[in-house]
Protein backbone atom coordinates (compact mmCIF):
# COMPACT_ATOMS: atom_id res chain seq x y z
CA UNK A 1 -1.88 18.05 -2.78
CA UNK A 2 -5.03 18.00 -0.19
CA UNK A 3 -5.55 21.28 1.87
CA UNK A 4 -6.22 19.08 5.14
CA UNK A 5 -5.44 15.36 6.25
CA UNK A 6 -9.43 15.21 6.03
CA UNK A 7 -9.09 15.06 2.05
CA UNK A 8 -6.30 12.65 2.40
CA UNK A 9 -8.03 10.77 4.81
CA UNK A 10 -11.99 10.75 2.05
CA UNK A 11 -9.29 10.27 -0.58
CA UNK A 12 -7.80 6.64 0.69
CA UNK A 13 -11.53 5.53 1.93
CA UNK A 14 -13.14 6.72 -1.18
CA UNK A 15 -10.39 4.63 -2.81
CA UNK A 16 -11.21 1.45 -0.28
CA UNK A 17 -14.82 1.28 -0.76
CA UNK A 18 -14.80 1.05 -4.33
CA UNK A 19 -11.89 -1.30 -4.15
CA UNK A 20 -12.40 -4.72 -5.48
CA UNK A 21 -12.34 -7.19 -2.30
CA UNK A 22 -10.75 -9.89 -4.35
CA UNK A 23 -7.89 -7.40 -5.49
CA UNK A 24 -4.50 -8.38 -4.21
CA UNK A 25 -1.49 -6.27 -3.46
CA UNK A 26 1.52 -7.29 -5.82
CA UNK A 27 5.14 -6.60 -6.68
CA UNK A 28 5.77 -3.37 -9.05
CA UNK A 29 8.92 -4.98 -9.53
CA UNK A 30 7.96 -9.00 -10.27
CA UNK A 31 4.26 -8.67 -9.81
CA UNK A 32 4.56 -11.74 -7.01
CA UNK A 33 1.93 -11.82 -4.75
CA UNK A 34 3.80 -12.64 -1.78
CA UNK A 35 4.36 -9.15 -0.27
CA UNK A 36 4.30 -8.52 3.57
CA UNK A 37 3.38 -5.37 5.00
CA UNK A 38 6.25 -3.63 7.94
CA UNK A 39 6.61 -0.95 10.24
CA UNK A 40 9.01 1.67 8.47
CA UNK A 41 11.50 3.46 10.72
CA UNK A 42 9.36 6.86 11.10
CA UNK A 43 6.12 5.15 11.90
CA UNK A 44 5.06 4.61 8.79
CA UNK A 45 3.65 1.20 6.60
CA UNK A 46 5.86 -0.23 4.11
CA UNK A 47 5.57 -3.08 2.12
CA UNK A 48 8.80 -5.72 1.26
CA UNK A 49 8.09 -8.90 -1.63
CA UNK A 50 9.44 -11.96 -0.06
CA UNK A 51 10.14 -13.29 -3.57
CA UNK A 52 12.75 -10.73 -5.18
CA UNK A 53 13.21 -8.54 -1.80
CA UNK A 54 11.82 -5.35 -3.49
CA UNK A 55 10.67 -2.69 -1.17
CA UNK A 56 7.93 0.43 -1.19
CA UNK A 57 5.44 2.22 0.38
């Protein structure tokens, strides 16, 4: 677990700049492609697949 949200925060852009930009966010459950990003009820980002209704964050 990171000491500060600094480490977090390195951790996620470390993770974005060495993403691939033609990488596409996809179902764990069916692996569909169609997933939309939402406002969770405390303020944070969740994610729902509009194909089998399976939801994360």
């Amino acid at each position: 677990m990171p000491a500060s949200i600094f480490e977090e925060v390195d951790h996620f852009l470390e993770a974005a700049l060495t993403r691939d930009t033609t990488t596409r966010l996809s179902c764990p459950s069916c692996g569909s492609a169609h997933v939309a990003q939402v406002l969770g009820d405390n303020g944070g980002i969740s994610y729902v697949c509009t194909a089998c209704g399976h939801s994360w964050s």
